[in-house]
PDB file of N, CA and C in Angstrom:
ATOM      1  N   UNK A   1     -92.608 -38.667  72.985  1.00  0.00           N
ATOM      2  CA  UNK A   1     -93.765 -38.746  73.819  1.00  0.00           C
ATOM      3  C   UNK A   1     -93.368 -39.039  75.263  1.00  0.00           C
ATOM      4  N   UNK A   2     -92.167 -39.975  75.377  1.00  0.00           N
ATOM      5  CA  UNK A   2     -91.929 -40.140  76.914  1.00  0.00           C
ATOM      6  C   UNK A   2     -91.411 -38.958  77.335  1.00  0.00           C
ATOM      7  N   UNK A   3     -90.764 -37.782  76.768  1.00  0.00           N
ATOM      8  CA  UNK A   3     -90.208 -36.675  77.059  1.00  0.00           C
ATOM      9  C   UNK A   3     -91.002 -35.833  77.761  1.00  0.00           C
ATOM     10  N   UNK A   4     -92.446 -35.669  76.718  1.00  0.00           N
ATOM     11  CA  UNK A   4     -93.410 -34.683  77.044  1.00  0.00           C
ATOM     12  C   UNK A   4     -94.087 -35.464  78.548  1.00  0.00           C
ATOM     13  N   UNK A   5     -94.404 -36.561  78.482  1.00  0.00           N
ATOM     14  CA  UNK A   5     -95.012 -37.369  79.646  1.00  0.00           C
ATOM     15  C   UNK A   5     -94.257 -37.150  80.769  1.00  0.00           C
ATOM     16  N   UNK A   6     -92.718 -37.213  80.671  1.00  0.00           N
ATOM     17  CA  UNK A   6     -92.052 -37.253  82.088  1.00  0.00           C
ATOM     18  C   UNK A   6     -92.124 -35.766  82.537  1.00  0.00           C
ATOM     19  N   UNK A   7     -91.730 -34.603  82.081  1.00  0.00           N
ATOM     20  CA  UNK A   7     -91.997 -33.493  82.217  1.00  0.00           C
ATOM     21  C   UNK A   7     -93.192 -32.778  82.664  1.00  0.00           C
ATOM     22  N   UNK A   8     -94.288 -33.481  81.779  1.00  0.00           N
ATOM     23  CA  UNK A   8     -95.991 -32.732  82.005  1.00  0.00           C
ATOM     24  C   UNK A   8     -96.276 -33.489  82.847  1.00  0.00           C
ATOM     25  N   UNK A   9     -96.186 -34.803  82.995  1.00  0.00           N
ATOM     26  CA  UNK A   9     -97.413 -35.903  83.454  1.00  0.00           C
ATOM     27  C   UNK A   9     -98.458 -36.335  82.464  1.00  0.00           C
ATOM     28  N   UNK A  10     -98.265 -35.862  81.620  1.00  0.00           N
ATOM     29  CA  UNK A  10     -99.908 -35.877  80.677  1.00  0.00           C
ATOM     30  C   UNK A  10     -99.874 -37.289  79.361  1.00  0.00           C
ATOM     31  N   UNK A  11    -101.058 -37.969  80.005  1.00  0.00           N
ATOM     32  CA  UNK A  11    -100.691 -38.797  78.838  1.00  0.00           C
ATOM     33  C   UNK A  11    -101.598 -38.562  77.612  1.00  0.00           C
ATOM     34  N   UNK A  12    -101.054 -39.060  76.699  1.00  0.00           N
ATOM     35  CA  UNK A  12    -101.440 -38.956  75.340  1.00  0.00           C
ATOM     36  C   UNK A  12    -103.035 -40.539  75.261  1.00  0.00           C
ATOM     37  N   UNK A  13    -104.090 -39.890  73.737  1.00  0.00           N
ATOM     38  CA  UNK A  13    -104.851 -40.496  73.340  1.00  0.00           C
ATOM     39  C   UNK A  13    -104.187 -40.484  71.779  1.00  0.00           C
ATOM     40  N   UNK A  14    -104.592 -41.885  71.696  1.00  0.00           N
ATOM     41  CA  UNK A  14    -104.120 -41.893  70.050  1.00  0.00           C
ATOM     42  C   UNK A  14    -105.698 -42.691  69.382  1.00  0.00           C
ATOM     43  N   UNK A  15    -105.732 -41.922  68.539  1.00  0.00           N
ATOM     44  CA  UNK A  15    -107.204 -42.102  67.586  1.00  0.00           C
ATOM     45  C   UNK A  15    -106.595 -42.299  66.258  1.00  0.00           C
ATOM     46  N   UNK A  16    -106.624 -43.376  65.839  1.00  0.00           N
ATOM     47  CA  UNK A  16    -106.356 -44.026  64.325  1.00  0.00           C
ATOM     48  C   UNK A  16    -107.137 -44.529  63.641  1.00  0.00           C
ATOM     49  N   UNK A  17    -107.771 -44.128  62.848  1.00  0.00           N
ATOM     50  CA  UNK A  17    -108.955 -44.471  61.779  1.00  0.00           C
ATOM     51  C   UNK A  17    -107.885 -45.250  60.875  1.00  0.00           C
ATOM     52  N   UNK A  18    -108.381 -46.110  60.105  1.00  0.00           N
ATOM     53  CA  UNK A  18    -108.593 -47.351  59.290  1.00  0.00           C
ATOM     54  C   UNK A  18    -106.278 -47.662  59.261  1.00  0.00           C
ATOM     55  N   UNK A  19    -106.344 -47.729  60.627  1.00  0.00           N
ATOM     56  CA  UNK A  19    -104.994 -48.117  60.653  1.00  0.00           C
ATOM     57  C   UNK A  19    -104.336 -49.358  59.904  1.00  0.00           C
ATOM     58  N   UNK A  20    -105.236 -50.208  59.295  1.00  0.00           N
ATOM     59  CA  UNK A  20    -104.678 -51.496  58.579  1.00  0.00           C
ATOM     60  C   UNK A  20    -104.796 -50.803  57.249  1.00  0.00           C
ATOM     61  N   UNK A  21    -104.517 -49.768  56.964  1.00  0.00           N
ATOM     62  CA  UNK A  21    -104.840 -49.117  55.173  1.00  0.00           C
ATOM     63  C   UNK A  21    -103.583 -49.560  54.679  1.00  0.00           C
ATOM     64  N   UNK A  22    -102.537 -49.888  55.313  1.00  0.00           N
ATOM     65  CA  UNK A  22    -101.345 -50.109  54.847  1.00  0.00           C
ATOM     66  C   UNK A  22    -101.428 -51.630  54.047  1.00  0.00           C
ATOM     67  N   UNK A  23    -102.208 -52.697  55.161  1.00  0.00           N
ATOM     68  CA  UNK A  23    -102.242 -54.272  54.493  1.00  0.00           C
ATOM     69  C   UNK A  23    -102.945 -54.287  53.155  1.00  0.00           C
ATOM     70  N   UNK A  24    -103.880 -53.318  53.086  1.00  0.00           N
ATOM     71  CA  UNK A  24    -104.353 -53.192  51.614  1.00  0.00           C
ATOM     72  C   UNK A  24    -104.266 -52.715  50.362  1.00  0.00           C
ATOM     73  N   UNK A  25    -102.682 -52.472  50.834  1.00  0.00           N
ATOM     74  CA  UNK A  25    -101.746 -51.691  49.391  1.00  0.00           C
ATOM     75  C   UNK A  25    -100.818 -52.632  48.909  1.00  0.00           C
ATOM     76  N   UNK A  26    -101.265 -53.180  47.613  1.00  0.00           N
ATOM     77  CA  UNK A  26    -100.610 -54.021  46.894  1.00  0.00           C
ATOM     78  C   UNK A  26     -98.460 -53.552  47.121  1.00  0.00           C
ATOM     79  N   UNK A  27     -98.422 -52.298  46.976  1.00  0.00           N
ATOM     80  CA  UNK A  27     -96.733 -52.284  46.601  1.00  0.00           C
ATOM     81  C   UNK A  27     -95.958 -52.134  48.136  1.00  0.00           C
ATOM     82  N   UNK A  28     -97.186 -52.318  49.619  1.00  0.00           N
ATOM     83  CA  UNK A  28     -96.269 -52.622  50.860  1.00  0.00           C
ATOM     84  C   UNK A  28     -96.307 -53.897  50.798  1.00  0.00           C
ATOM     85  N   UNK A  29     -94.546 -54.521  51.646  1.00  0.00           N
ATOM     86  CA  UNK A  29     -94.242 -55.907  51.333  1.00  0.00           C
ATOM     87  C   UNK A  29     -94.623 -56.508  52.668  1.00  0.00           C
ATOM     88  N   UNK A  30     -94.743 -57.798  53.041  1.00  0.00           N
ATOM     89  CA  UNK A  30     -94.511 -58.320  53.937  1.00  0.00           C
ATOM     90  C   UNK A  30     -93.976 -57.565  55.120  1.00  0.00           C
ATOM     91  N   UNK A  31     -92.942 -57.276  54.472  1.00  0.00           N
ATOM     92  CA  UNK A  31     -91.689 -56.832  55.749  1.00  0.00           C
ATOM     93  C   UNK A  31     -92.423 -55.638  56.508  1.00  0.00           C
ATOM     94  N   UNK A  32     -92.449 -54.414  55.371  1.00  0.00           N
ATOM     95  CA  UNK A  32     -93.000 -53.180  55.785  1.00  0.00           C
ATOM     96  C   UNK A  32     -94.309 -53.476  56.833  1.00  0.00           C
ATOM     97  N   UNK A  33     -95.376 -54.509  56.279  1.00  0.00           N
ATOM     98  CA  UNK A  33     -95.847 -54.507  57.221  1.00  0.00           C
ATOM     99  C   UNK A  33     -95.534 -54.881  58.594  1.00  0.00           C
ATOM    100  N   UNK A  34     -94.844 -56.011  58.708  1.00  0.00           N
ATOM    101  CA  UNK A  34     -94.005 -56.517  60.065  1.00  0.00           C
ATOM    102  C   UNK A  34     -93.615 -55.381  60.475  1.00  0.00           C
ATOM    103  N   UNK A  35     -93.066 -54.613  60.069  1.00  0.00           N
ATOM    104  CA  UNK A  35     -92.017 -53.311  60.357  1.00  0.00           C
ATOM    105  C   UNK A  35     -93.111 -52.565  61.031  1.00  0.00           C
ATOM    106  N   UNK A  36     -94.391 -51.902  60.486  1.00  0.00           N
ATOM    107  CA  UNK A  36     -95.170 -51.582  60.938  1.00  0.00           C
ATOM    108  C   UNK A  36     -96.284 -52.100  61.955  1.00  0.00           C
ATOM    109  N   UNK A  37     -96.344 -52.949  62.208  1.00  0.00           N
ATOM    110  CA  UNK A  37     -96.564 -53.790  63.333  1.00  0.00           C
ATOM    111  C   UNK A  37     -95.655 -53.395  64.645  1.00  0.00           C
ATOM    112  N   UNK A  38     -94.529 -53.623  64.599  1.00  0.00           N
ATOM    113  CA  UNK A  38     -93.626 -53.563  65.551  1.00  0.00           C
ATOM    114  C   UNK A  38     -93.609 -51.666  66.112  1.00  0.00           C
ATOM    115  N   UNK A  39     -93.851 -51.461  64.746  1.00  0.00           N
ATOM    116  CA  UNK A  39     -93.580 -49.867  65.625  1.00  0.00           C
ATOM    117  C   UNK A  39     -94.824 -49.521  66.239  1.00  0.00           C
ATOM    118  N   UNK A  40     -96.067 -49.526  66.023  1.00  0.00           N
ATOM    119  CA  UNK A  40     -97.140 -49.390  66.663  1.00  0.00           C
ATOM    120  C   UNK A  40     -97.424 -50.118  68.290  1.00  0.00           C
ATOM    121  N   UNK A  41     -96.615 -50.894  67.889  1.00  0.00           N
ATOM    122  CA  UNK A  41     -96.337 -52.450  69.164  1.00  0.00           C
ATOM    123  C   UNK A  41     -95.516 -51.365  70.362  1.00  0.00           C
ATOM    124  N   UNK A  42     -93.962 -50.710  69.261  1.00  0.00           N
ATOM    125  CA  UNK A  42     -93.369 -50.042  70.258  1.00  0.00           C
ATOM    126  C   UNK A  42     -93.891 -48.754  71.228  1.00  0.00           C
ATOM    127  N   UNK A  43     -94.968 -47.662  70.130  1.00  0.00           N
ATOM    128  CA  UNK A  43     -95.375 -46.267  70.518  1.00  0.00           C
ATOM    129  C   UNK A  43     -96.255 -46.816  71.882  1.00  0.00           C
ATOM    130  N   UNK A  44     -97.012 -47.886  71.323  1.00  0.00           N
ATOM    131  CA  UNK A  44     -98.238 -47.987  72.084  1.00  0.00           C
ATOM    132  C   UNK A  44     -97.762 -48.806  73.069  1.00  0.00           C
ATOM    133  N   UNK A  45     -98.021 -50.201  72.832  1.00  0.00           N
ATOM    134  CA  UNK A  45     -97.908 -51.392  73.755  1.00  0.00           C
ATOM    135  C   UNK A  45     -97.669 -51.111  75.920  1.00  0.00           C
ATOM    136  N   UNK A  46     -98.295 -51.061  76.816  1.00  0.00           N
ATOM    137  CA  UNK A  46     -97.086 -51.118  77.948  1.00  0.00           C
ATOM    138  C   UNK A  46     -96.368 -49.646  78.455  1.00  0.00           C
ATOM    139  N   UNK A  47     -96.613 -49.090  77.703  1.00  0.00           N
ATOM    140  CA  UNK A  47     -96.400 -47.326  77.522  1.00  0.00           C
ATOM    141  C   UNK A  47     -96.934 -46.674  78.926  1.00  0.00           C
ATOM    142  N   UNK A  48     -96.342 -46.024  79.624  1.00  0.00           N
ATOM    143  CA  UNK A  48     -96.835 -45.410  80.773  1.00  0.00           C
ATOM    144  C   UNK A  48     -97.509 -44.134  80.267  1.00  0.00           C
ATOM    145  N   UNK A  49     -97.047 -43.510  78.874  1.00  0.00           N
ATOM    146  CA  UNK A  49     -97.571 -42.480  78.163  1.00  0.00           C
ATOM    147  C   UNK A  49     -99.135 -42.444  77.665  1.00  0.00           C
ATOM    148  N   UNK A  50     -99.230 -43.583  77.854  1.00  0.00           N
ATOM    149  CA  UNK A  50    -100.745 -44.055  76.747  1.00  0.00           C
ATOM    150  C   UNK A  50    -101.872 -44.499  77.639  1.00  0.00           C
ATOM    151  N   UNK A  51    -102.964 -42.946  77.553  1.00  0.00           N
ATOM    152  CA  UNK A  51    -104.200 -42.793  78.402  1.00  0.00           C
ATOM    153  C   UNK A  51    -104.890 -44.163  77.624  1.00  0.00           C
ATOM    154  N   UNK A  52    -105.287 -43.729  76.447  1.00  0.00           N
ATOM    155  CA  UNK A  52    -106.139 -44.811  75.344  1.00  0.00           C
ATOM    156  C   UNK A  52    -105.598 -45.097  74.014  1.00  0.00           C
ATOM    157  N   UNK A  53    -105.493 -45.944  73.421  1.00  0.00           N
ATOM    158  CA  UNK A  53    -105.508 -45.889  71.947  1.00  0.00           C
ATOM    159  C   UNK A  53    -106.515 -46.546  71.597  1.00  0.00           C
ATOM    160  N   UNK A  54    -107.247 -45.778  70.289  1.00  0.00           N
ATOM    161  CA  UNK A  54    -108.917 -46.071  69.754  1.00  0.00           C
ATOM    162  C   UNK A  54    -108.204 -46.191  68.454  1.00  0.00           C
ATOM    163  N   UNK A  55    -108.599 -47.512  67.931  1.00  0.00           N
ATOM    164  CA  UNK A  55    -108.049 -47.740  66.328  1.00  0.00           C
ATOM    165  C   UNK A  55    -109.033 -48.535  65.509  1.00  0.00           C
ATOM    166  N   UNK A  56    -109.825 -47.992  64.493  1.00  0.00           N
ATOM    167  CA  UNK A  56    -110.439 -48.737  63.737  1.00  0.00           C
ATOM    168  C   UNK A  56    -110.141 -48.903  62.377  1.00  0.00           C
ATOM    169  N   UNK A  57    -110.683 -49.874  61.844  1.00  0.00           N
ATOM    170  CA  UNK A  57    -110.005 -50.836  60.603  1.00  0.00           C
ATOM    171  C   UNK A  57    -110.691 -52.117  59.735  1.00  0.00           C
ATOM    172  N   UNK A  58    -110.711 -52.158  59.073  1.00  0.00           N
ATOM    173  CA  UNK A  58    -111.927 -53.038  58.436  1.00  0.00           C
ATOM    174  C   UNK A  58    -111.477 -54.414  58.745  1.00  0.00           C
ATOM    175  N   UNK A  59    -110.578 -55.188  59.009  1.00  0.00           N
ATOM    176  CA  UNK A  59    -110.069 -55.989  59.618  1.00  0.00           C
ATOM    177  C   UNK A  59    -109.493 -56.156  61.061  1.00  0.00           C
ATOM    178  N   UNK A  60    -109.622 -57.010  61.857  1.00  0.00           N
ATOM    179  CA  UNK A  60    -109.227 -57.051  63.509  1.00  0.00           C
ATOM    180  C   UNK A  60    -107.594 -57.394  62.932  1.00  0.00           C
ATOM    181  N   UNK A  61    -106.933 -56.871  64.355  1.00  0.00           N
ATOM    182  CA  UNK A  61    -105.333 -57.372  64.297  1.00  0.00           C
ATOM    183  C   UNK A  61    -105.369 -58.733  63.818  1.00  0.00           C
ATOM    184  N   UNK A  62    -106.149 -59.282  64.749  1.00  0.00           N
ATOM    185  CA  UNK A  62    -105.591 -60.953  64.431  1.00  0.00           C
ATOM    186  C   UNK A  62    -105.287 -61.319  62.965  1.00  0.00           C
ATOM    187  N   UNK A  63    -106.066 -60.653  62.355  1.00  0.00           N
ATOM    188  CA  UNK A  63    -105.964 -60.953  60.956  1.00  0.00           C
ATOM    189  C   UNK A  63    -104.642 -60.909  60.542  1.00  0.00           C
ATOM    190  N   UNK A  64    -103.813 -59.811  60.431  1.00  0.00           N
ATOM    191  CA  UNK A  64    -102.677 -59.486  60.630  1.00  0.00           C
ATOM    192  C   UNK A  64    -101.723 -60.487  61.265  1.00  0.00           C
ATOM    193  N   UNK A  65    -101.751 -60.670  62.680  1.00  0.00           N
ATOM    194  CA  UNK A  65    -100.391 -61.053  63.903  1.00  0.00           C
ATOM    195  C   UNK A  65    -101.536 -62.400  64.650  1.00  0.00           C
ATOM    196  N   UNK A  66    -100.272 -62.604  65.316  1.00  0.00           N
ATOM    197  CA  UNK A  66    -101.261 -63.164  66.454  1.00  0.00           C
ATOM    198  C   UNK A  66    -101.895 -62.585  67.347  1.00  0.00           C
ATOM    199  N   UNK A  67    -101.954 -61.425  67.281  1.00  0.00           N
ATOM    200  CA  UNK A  67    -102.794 -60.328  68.114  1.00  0.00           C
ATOM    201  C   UNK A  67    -101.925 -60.035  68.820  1.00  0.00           C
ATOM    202  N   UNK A  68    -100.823 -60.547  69.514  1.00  0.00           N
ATOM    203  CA  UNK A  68    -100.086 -59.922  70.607  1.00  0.00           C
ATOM    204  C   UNK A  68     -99.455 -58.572  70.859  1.00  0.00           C
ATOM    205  N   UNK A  69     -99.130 -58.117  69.686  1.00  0.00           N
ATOM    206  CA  UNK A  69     -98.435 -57.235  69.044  1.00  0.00           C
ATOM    207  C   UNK A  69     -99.034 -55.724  69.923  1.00  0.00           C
ATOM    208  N   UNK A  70    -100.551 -56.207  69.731  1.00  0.00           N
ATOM    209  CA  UNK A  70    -101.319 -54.652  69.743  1.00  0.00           C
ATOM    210  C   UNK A  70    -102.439 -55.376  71.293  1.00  0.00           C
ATOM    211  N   UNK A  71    -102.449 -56.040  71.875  1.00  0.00           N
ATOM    212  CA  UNK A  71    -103.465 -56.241  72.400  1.00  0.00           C
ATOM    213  C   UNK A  71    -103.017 -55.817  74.185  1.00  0.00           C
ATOM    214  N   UNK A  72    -104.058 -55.039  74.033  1.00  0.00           N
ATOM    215  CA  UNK A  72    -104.426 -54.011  75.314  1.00  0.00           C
ATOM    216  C   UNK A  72    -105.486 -54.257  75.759  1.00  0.00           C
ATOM    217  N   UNK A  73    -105.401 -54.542  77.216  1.00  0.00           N
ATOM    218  CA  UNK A  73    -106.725 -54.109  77.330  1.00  0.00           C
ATOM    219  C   UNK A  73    -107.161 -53.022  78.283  1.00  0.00           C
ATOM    220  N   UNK A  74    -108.535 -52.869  78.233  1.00  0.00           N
ATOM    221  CA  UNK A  74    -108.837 -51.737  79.260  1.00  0.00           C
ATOM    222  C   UNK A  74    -109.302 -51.939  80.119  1.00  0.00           C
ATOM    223  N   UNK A  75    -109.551 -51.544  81.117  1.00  0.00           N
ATOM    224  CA  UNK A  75    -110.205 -52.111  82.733  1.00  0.00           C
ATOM    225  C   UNK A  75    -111.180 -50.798  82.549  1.00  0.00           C
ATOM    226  N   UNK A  76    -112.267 -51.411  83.036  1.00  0.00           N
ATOM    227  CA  UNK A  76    -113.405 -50.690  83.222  1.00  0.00           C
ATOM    228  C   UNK A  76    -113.333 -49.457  84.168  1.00  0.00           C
ATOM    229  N   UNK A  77    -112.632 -49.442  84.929  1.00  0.00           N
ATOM    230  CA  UNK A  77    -112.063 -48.096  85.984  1.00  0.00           C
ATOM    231  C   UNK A  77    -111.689 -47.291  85.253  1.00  0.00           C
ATOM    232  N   UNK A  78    -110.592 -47.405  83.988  1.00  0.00           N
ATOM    233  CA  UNK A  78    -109.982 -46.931  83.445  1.00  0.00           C
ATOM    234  C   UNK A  78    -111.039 -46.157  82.783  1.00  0.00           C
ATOM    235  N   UNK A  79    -111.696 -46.242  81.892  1.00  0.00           N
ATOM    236  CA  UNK A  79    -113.455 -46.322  81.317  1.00  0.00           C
ATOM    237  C   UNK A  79    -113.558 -44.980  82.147  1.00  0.00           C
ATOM    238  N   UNK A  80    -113.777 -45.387  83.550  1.00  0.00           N
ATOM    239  CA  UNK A  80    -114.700 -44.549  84.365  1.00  0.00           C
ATOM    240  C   UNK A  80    -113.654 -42.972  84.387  1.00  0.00           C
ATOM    241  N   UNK A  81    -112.443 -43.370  84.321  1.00  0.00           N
ATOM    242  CA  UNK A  81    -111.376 -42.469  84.853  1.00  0.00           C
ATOM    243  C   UNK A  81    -111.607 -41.345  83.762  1.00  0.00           C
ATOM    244  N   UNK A  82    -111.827 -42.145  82.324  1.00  0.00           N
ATOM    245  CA  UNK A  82    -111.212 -40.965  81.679  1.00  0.00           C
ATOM    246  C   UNK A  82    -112.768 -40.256  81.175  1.00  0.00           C
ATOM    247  N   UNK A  83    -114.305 -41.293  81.586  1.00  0.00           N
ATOM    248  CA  UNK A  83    -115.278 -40.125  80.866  1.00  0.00           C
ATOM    249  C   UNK A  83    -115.428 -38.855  82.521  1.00  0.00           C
ATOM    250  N   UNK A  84    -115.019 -39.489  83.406  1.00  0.00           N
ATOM    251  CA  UNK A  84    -114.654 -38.163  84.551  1.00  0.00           C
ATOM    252  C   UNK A  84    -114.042 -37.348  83.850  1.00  0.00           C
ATOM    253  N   UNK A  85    -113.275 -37.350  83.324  1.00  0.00           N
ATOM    254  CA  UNK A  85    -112.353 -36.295  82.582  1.00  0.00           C
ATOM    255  C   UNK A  85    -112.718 -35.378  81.828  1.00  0.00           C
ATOM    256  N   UNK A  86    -113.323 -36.445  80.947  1.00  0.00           N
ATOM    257  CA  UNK A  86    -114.285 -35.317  79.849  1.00  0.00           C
ATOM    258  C   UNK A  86    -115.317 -34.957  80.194  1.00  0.00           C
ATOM    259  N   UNK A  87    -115.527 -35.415  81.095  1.00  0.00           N
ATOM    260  CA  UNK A  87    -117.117 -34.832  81.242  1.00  0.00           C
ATOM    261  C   UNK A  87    -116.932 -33.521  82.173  1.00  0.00           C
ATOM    262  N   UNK A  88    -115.945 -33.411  82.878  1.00  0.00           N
ATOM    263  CA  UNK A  88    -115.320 -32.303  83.308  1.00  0.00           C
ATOM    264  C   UNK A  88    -114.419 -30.816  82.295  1.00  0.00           C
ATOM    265  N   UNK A  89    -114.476 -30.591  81.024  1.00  0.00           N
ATOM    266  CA  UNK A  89    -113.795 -30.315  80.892  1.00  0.00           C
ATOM    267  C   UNK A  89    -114.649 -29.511  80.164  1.00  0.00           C
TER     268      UNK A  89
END
């Protein structure tokens, strides 16, 4: 993704429906989830690549982490920036 970003300019939206499906499978361990934590932490988190990420889930992170892991926030400009976008398109 940083490849395509440095080249295009274009950043990516990531839309993840019921992304905690993993905490509710008895045969992932602990770890896997940690493991999975961290990589979502890595794609997303701080990312110059990442317009939005929209993730819903029947449980909030916190439940999970201490929230830090995944917590973004958005500035209301940002908001404004990207329904300009679509509403243009």
């Amino acid at each position: 993704m940083s490849k395509i970003y440095n080249e295009t300019g274009q950043k990516f939206i990531f839309i993840m429906d019921e992304w905690d499906a993993v905490f509710h499978m008895s045969f992932i361990t602990e770890e896997d989830k940690q493991n999975y934590l961290l990589f979502l932490k890595s794609m997303l988190k701080s990312k110059p690549y990442v317009e939005l990420a929209y993730m819903t889930g029947i449980l909030p992170i916190a439940k999970y982490s201490d929230g830090s892991e995944l917590n973004m926030c958005i500035k209301r400009q940002s908001i404004g920036k990207l329904l300009d976008k679509f509403r243009n398109l």
